[in-house]
C-alpha atoms as a PDB file:
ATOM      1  CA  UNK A   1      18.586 -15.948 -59.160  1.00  0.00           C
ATOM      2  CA  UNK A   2      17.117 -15.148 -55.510  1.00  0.00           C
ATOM      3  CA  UNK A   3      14.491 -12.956 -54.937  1.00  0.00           C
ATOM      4  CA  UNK A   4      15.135  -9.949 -52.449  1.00  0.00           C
ATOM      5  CA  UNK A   5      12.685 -10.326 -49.493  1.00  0.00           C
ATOM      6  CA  UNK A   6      10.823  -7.504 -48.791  1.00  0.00           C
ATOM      7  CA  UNK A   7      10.959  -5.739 -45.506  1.00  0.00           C
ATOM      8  CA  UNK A   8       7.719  -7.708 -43.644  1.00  0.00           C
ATOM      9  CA  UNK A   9       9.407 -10.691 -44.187  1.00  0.00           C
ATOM     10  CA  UNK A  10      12.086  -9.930 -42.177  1.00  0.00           C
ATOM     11  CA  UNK A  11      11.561 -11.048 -38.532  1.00  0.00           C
ATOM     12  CA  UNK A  12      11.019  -8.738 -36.160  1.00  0.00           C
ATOM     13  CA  UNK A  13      14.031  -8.023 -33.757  1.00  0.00           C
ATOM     14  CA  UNK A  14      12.843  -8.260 -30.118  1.00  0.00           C
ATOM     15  CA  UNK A  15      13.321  -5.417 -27.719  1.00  0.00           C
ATOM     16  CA  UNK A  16      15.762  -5.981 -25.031  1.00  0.00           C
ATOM     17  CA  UNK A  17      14.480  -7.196 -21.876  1.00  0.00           C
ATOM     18  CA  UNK A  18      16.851  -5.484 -19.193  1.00  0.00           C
ATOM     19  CA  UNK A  19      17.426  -6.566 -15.550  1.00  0.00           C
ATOM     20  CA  UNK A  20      18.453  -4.705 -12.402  1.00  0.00           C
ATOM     21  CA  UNK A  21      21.913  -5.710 -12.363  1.00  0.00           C
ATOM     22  CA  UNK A  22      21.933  -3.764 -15.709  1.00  0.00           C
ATOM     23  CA  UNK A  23      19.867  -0.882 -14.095  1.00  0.00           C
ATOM     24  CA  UNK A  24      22.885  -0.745 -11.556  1.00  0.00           C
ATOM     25  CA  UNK A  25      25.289  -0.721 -14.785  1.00  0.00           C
ATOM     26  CA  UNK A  26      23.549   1.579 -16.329  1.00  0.00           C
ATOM     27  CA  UNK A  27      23.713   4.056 -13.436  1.00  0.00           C
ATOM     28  CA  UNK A  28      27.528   3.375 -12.406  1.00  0.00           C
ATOM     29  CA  UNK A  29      28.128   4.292 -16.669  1.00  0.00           C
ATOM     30  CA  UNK A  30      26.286   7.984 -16.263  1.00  0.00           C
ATOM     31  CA  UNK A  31      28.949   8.765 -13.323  1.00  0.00           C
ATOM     32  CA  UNK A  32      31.650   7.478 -14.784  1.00  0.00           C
ATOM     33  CA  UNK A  33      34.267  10.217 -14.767  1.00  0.00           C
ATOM     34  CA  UNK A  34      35.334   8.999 -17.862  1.00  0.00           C
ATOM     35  CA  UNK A  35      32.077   9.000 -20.096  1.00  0.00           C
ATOM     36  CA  UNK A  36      29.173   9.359 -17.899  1.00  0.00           C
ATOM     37  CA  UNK A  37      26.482  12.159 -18.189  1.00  0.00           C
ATOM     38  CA  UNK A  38      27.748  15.674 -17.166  1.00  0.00           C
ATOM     39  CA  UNK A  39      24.109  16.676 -15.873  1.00  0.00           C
ATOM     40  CA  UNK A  40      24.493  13.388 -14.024  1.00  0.00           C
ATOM     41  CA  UNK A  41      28.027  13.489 -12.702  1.00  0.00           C
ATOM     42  CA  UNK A  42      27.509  16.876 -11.487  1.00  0.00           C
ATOM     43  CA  UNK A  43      24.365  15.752  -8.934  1.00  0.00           C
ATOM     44  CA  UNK A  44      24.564  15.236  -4.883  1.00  0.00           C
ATOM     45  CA  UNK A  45      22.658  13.231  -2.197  1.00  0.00           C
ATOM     46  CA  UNK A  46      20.488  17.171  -1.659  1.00  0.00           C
ATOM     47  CA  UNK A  47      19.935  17.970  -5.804  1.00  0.00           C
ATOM     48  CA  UNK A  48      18.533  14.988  -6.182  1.00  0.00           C
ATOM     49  CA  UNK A  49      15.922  15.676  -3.192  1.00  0.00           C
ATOM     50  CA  UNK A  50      13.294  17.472  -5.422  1.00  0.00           C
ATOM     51  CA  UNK A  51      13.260  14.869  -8.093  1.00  0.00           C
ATOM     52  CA  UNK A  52      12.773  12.427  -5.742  1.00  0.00           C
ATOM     53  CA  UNK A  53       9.788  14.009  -4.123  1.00  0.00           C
ATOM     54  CA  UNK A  54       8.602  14.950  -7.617  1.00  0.00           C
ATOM     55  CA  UNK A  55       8.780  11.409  -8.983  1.00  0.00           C
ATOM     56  CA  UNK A  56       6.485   9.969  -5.687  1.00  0.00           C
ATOM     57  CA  UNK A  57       3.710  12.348  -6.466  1.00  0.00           C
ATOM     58  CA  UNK A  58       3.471  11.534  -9.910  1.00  0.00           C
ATOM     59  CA  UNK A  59       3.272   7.842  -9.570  1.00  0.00           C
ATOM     60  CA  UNK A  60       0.508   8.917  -6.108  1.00  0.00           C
ATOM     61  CA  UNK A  61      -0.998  10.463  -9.510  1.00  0.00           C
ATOM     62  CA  UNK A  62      -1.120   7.909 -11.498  1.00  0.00           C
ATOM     63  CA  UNK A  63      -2.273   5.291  -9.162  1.00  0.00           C
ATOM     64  CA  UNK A  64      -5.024   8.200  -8.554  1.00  0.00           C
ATOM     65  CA  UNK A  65      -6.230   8.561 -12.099  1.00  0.00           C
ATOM     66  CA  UNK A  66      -5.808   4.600 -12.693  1.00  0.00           C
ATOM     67  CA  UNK A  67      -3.634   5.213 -15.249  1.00  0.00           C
ATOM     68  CA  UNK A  68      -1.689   1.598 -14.886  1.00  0.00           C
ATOM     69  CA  UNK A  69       0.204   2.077 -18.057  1.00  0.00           C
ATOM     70  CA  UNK A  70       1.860   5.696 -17.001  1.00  0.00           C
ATOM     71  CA  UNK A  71       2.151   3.654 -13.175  1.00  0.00           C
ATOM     72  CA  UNK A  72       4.363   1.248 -14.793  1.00  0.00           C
ATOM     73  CA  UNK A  73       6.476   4.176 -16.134  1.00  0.00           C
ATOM     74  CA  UNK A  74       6.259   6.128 -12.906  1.00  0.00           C
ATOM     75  CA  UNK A  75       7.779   3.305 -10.716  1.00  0.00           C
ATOM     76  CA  UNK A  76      10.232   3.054 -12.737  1.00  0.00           C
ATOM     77  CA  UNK A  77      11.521   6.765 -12.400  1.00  0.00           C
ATOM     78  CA  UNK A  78      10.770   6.256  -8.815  1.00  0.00           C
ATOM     79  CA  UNK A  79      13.257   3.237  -8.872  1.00  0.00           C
ATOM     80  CA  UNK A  80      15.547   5.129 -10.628  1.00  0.00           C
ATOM     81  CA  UNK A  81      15.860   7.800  -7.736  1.00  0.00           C
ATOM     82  CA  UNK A  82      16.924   4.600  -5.038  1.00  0.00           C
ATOM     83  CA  UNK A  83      19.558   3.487  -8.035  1.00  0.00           C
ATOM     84  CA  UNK A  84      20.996   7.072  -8.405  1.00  0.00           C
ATOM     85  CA  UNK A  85      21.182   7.553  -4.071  1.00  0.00           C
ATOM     86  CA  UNK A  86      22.781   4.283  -3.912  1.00  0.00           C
ATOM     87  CA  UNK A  87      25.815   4.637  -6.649  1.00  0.00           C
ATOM     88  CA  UNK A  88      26.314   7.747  -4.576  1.00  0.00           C
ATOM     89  CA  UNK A  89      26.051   6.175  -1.543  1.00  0.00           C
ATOM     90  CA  UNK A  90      29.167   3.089  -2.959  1.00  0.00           C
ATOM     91  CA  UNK A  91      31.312   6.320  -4.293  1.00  0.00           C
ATOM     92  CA  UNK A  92      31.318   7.950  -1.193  1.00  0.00           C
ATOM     93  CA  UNK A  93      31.515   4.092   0.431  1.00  0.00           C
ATOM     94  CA  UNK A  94      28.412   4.978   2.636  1.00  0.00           C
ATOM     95  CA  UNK A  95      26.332   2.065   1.431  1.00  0.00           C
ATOM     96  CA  UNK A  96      25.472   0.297  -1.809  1.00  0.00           C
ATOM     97  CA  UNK A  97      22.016  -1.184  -3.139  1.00  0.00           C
ATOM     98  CA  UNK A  98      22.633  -4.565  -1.744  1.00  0.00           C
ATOM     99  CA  UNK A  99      23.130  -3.440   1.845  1.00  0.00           C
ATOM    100  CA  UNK A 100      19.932  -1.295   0.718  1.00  0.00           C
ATOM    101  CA  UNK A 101      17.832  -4.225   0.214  1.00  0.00           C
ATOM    102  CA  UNK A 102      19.154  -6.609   2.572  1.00  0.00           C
ATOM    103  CA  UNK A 103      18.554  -4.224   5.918  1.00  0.00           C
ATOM    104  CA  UNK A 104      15.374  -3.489   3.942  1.00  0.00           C
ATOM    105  CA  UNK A 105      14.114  -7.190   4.324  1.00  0.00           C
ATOM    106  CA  UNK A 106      15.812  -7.106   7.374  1.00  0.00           C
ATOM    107  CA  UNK A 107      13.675  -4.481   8.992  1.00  0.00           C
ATOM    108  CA  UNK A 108      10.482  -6.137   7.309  1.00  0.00           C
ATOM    109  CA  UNK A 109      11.450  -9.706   9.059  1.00  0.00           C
ATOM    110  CA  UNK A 110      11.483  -7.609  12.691  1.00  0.00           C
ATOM    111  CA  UNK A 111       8.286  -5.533  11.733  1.00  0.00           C
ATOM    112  CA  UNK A 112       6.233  -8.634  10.879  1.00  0.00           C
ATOM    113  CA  UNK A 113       6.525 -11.347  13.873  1.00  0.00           C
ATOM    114  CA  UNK A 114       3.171 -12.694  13.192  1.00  0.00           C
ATOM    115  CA  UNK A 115       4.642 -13.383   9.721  1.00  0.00           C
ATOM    116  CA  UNK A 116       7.786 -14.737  10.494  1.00  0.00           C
ATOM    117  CA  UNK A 117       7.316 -15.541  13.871  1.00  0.00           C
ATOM    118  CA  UNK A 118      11.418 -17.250  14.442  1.00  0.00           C
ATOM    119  CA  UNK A 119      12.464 -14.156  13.319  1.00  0.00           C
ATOM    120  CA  UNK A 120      13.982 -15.769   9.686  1.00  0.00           C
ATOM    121  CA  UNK A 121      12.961 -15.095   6.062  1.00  0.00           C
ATOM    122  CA  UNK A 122      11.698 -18.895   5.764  1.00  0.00           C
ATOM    123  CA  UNK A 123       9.529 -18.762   8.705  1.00  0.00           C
ATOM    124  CA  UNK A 124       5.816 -19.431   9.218  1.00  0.00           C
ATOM    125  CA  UNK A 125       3.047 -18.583  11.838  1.00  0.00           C
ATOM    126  CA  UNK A 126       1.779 -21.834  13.182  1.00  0.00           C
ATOM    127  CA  UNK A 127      -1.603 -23.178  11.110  1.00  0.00           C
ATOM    128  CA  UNK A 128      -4.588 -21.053  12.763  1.00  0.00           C
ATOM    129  CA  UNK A 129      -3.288 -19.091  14.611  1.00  0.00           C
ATOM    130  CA  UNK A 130      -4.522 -15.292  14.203  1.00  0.00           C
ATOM    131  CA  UNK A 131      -3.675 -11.778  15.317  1.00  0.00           C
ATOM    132  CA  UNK A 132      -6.377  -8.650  14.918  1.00  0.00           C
ATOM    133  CA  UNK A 133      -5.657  -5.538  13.152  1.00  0.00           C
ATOM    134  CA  UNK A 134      -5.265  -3.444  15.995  1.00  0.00           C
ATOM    135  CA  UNK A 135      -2.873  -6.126  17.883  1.00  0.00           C
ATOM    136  CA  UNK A 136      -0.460  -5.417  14.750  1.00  0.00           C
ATOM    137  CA  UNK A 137      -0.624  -1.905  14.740  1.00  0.00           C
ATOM    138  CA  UNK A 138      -0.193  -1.676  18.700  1.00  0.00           C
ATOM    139  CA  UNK A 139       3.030  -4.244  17.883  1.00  0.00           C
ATOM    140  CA  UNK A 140       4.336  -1.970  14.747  1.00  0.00           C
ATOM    141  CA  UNK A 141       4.800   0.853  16.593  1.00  0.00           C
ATOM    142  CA  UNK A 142       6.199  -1.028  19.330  1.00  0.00           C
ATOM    143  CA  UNK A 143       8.546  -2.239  17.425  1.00  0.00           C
ATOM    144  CA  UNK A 144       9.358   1.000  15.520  1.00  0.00           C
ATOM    145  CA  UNK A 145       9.738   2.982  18.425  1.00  0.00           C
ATOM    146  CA  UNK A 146      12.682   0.257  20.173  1.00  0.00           C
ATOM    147  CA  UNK A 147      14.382   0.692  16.592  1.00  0.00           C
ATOM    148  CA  UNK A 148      14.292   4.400  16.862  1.00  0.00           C
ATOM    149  CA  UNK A 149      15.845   4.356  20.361  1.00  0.00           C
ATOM    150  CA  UNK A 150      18.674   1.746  19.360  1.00  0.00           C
ATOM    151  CA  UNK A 151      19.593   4.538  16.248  1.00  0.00           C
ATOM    152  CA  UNK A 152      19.872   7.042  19.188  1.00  0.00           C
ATOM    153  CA  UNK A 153      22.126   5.101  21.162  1.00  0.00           C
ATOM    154  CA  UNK A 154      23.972   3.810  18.134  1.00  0.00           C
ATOM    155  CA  UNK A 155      24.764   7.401  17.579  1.00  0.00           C
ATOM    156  CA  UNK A 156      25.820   8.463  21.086  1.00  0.00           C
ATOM    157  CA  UNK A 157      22.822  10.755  20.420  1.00  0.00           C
ATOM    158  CA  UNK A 158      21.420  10.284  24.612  1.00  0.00           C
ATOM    159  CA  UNK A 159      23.761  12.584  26.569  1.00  0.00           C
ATOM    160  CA  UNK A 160      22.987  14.966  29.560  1.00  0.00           C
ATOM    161  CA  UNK A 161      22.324  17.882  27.303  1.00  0.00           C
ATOM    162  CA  UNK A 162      20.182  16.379  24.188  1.00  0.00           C
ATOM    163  CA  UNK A 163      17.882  14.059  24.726  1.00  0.00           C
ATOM    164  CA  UNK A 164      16.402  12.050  22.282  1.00  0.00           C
ATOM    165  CA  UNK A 165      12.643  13.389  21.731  1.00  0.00           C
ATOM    166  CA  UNK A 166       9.811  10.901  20.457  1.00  0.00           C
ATOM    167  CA  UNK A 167       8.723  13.068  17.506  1.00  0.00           C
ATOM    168  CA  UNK A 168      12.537  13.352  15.949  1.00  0.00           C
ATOM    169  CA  UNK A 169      11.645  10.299  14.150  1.00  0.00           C
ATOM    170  CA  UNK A 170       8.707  12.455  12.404  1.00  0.00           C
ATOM    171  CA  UNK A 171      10.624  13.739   9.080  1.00  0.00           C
ATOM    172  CA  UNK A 172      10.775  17.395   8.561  1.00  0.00           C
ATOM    173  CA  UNK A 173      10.689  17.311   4.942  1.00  0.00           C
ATOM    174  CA  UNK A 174       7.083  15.816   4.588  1.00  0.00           C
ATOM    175  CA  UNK A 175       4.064  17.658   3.308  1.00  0.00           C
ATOM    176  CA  UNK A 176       2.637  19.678   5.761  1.00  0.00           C
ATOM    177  CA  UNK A 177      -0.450  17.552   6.631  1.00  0.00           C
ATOM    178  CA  UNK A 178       1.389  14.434   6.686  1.00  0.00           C
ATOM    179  CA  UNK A 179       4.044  15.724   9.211  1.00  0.00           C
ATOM    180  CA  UNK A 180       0.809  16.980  11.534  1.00  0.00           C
ATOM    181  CA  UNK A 181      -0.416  13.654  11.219  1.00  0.00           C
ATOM    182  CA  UNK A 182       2.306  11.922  11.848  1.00  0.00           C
ATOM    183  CA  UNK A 183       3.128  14.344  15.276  1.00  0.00           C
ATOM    184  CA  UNK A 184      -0.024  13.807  16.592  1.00  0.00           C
ATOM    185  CA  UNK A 185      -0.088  10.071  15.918  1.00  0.00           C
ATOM    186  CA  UNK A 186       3.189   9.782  17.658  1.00  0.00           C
ATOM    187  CA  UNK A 187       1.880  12.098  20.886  1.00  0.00           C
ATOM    188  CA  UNK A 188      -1.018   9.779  21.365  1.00  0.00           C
ATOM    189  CA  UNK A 189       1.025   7.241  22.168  1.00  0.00           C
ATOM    190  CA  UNK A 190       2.135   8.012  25.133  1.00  0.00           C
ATOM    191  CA  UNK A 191      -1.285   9.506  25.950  1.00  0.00           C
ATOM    192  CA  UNK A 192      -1.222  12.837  25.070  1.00  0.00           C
ATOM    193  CA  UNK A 193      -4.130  12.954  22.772  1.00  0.00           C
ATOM    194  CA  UNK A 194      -7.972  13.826  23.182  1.00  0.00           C
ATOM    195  CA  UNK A 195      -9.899  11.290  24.925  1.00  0.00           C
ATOM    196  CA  UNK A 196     -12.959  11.267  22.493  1.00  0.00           C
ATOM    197  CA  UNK A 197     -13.656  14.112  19.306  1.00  0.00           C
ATOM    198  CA  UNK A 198     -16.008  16.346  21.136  1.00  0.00           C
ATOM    199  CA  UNK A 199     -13.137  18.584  22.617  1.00  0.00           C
ATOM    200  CA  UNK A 200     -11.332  18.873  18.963  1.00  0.00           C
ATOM    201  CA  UNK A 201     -14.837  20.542  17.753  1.00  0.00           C
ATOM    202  CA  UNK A 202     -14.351  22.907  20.477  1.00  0.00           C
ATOM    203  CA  UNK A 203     -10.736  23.802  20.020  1.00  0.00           C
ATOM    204  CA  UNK A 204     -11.565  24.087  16.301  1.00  0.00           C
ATOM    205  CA  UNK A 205     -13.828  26.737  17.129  1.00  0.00           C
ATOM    206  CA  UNK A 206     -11.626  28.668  19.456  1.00  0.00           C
ATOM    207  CA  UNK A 207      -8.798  28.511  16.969  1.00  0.00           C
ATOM    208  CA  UNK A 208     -10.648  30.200  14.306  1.00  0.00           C
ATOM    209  CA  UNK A 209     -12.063  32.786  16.312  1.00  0.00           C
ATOM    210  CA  UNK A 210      -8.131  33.564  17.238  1.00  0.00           C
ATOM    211  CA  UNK A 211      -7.264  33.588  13.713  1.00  0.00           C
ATOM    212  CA  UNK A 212     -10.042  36.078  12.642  1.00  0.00           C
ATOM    213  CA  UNK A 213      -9.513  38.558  15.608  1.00  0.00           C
ATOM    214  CA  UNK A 214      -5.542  37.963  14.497  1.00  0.00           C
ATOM    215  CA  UNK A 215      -6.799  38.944  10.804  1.00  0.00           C
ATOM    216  CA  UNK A 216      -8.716  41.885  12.508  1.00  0.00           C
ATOM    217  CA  UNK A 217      -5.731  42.988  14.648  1.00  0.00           C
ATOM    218  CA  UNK A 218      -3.716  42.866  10.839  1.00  0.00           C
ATOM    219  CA  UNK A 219      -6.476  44.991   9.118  1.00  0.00           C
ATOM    220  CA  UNK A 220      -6.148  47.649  12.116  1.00  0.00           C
ATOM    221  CA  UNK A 221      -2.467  48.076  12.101  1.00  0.00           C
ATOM    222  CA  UNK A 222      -2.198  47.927   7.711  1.00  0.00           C
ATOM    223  CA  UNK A 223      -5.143  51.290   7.725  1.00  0.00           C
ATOM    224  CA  UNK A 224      -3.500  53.448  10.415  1.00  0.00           C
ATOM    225  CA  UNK A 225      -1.766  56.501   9.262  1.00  0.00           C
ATOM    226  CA  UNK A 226       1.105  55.638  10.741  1.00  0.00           C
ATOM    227  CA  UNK A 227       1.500  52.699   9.273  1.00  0.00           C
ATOM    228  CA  UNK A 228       4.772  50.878  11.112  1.00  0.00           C
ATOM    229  CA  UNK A 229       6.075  47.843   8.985  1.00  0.00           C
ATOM    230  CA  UNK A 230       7.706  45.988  11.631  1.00  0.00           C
ATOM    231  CA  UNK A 231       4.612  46.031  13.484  1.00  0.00           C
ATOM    232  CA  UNK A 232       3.012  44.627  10.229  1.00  0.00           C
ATOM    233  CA  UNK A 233       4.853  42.132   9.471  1.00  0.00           C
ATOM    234  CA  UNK A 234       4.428  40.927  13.234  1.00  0.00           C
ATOM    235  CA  UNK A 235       1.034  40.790  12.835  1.00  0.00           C
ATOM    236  CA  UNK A 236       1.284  39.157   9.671  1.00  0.00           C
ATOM    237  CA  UNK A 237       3.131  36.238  11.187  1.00  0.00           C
ATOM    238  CA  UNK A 238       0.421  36.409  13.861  1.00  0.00           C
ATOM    239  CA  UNK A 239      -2.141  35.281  11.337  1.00  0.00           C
ATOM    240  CA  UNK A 240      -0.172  33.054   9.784  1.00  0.00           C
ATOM    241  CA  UNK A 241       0.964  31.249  12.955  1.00  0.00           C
ATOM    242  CA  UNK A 242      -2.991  30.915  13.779  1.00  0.00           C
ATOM    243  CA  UNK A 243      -3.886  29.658  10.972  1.00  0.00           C
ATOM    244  CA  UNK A 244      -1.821  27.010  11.044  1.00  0.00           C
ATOM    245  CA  UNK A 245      -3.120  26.288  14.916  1.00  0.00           C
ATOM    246  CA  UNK A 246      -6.029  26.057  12.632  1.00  0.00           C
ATOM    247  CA  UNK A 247      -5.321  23.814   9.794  1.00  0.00           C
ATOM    248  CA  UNK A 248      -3.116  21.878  12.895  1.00  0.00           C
ATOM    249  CA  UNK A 249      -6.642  20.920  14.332  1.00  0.00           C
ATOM    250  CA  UNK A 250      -8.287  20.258  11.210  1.00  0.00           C
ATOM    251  CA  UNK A 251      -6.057  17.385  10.875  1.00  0.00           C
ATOM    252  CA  UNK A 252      -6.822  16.171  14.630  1.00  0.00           C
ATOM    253  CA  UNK A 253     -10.076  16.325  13.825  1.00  0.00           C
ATOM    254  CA  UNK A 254      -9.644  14.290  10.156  1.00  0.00           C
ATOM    255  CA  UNK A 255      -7.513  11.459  12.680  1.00  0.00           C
ATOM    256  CA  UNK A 256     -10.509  11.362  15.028  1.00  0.00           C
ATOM    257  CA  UNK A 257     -12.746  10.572  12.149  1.00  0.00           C
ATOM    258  CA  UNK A 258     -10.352   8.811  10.624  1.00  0.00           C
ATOM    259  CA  UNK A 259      -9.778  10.283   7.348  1.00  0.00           C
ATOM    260  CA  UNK A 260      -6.391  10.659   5.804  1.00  0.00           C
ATOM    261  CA  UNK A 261      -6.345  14.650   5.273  1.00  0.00           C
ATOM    262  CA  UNK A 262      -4.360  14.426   2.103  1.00  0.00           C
ATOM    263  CA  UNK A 263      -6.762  12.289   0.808  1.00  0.00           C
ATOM    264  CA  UNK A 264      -9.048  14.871   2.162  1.00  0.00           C
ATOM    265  CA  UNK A 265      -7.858  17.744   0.450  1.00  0.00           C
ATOM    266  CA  UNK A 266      -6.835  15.853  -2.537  1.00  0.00           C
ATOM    267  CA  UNK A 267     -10.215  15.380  -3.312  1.00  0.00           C
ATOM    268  CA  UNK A 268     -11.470  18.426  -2.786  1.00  0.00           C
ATOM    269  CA  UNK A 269      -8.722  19.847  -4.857  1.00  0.00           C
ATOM    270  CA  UNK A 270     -10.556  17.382  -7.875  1.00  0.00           C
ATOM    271  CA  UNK A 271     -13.301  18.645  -7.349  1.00  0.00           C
ATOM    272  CA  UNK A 272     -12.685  22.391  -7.725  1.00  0.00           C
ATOM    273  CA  UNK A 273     -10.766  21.314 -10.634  1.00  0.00           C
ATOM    274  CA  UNK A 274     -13.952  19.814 -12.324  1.00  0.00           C
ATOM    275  CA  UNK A 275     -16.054  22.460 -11.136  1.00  0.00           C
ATOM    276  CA  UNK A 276     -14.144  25.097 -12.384  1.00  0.00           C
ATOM    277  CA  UNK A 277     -13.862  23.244 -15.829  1.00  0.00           C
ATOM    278  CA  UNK A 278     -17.598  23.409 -16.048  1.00  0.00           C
ATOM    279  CA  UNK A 279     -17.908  26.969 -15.545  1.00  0.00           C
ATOM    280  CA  UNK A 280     -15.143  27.650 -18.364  1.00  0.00           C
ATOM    281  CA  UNK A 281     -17.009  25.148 -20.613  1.00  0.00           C
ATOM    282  CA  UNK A 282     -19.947  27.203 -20.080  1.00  0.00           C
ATOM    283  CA  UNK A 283     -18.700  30.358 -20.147  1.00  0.00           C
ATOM    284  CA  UNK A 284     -16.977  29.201 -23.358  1.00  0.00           C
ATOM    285  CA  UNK A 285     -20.359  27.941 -25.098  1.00  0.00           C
ATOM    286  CA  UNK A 286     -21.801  31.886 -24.480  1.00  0.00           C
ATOM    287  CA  UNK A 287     -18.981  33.096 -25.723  1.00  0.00           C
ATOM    288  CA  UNK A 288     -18.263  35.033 -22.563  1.00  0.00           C
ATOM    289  CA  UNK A 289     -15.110  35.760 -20.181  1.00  0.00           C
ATOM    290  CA  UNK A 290     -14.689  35.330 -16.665  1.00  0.00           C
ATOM    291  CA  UNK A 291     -15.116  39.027 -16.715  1.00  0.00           C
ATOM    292  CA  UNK A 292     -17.825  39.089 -18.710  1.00  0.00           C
ATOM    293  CA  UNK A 293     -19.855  37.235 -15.627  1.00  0.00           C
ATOM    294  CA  UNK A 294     -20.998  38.884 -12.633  1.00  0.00           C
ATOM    295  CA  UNK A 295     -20.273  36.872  -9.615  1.00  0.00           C
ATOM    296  CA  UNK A 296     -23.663  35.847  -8.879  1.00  0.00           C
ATOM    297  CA  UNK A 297     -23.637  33.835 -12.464  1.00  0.00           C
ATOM    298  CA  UNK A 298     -20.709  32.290 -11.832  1.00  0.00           C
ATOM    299  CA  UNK A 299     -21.842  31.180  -8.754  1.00  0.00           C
ATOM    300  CA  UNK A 300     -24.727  29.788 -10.154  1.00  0.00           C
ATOM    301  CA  UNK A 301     -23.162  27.926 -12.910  1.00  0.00           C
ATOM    302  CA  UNK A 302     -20.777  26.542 -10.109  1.00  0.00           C
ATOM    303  CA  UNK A 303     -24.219  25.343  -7.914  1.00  0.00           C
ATOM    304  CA  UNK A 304     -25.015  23.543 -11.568  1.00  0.00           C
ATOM    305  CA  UNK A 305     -21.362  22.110 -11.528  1.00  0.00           C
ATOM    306  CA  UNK A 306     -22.596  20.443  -8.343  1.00  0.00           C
ATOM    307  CA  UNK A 307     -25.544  18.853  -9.294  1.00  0.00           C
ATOM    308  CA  UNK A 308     -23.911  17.281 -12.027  1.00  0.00           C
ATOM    309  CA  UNK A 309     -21.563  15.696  -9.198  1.00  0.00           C
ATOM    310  CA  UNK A 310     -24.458  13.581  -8.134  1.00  0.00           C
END
């Protein structure tokens, strides 16, 4: 007679460890016609777009928060958006994930000459020999700038009528900020940039003083009795357009110092969120409502916030 073993004594089955040739499975089985995914069958190169963007800021979140567990996670949906672009790109024979990759390391090789100085994966800089921070950044761009000029001749793209213009390399689709940065970092490399930060103050001041006679010129027209729309809305777009002259600056003025302004903001963003959290959690100790307060309490309680900070 044999005893039945009970269920601990059975040996654990170990989880699968997966590899990214079965990533690239995986991902050719959802658009199989046959018995993929309909939500995934149904997606293009321009519906995936938001995900994709989505899916960067939440692993720039996680890496924010140090949450290295949720990271690990996050990279992998991030991976996940290159897999899904590149089946699309072998159905519609575009490209596949090995061409990916190899013009990847490709581009990497002809980026980093002090690196790989014959120009070959295997290479090596010669013992002692150095190169200084600036030297590489001077060569990157360099380098970045002759790539972006061959795609423009590669493309038939420099004819008599359209000429290829140094900031088309400066993606459209970026966060605000970023783009501005990237615009102005591109400018000043040809020289058109401030020669030292003292002029950026100035312009800083004369851009919001345009913006609040703008607002000024928008509160006349909106209190007239004859209140015209079109004119309005042209004033509206007045403001707006100075403002962003504004915010424009306040990002040459973050490079000058340099600062990253989504850093910038990003932290300021954390701490209004923390700040505000304090005045709820006090509010919520007396009992009271936002609109219980007058605004000279919650101002103070937001001071207190800020002493707490330090």
């Amino acid at each position: 007679m044999h005893n039945t073993p009970e269920l601990t004594d059975v040996a654990p089955t170990a989880s699968p460890v997966y590899t990214l040739d079965d990533l690239l499975y995986l991902m050719a089985r959802l658009r199989s016609p046959e018995d993929g995914c309909p939500w995934d069958l149904k997606q293009t190169y321009a519906t995936i777009v938001p995900h994709t963007i989505e899916e960067a800021y939440e692993v720039a979140d996680a890496i924010h928060k140090r949450d290295f567990p949720h990271l690990k996670e996050e990279l992998g949906d991030l991976l996940f958006q290159v897999i899904f672009y590149a089946q699309l790109g072998v159905e519609d024979q575009h490209f596949d994930f090995k061409g990916i990759i190899s013009d990847l390391v490709a581009k990497l090789i002809r980026r980093h000459p002090h690196v790989f100085p014959a120009g070959t994966l295997r290479s090596r800089p010669e013992p002692g020999s150095s190169i200084s921070e600036s030297e590489i950044k001077a060569n990157w761009e360099k380098i970045k700038t002759a790539e972006e000029l061959a795609k423009k001749e590669a493309k038939q793209l420099h004819t008599e009528s359209e000429v290829a213009s140094l900031l088309d390399a400066v993606p459209k689709t970026l966060p605000g900020l970023l783009v501005a940065e990237k615009l102005q970092k591109k400018a000043a490399t040809v020289g058109f940039d401030w020669k030292h930060i003292d002029p950026v103050f100035d312009k800083l001041h004369e851009e919001l003083d345009e913006l609040k006679e703008a607002w000024q010129d928008l509160q006349v027209a909106a209190s007239t009795a004859a209140q015209d729309t079109a004119v309005i809305a042209q004033k509206q777009q007045h403001v707006e357009d100075e403002l962003g002259d504004l915010l424009f600056v306040c990002v040459n003025l973050a490079r000058f110092m340099k600062v990253k302004p989504e850093s910038a903001i990003t932290r300021t963003n954390n701490k209004f969120r923390q700040r505000f959290a304090h005045i709820e959690a006090v509010l919520n100790e007396k009992g009271q409502q936002f609109a219980d307060a007058t605004l000279d309490e919650l101002e103070a309680i937001w001071q207190s916030a800020k002493t707490l900070e330090s």
